[in-house]
Protein backbone atom coordinates (compact mmCIF):
# COMPACT_ATOMS: atom_id res chain seq x y z
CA UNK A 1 240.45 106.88 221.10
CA UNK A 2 237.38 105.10 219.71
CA UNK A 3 234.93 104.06 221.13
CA UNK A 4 232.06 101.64 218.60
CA UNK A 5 233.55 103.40 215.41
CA UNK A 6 232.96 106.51 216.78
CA UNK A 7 235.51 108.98 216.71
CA UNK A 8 236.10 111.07 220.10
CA UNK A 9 236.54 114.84 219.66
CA UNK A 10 239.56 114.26 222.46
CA UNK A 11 240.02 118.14 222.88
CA UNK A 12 236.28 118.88 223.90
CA UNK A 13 236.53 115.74 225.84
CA UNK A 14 239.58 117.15 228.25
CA UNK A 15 237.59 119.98 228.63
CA UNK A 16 234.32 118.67 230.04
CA UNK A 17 236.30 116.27 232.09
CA UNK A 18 238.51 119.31 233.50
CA UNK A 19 235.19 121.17 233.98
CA UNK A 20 233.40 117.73 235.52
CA UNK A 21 236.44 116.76 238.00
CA UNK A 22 238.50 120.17 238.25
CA UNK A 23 240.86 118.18 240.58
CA UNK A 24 242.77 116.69 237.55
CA UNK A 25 245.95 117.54 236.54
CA UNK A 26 246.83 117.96 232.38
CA UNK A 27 249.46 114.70 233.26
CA UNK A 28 245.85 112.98 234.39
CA UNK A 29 244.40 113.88 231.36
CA UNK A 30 247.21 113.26 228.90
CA UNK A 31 246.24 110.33 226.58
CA UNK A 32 248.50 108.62 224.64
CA UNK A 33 246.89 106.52 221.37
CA UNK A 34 247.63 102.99 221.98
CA UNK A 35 248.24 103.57 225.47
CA UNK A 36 244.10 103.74 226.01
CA UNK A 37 244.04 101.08 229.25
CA UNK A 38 246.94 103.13 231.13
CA UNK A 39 244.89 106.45 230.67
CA UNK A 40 241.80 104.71 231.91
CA UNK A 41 243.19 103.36 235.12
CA UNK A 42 244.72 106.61 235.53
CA UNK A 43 241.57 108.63 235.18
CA UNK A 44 239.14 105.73 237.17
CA UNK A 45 241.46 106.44 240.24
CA UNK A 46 240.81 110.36 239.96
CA UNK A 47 237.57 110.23 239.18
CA UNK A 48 236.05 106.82 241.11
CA UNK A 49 234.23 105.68 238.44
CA UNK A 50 234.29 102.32 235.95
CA UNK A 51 236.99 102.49 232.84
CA UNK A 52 232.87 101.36 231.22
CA UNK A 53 231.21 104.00 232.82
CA UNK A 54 234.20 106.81 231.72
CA UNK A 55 234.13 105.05 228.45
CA UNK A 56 230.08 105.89 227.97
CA UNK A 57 230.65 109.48 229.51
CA UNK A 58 233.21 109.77 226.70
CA UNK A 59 230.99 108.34 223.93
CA UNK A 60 228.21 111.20 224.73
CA UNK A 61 230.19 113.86 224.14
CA UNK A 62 231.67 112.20 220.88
């Protein structure tokens, strides 16, 4: 997943989002490249919060 060039460290990323919302499940955080949009709509549901804002969350840690 990138994100304005930037490359996302995805493994460090599932584990500040497990540690952020422990309520999600490894299928929740299962990302699939080219299947970005799915994984988004799946996580905004879990989570309540904007594909933008989870995008920007994501970005930090990147």
């Amino acid at each position: 997943m990138e994100d304005n060039n930037k490359q996302i460290n995805w493994q460090a990323a599932k584990e500040h989002l497990k540690k952020e919302y422990p309520h999600l499940t490894a299928e929740d955080l299962y990302y699939e490249a080219g299947k970005e949009e799915e994984w988004l709509e799946r996580l905004q549901a879990k989570v309540n919060k904007s594909k933008h804002d989870i995008r920007h969350w994501l970005s930090l840690m990147g």
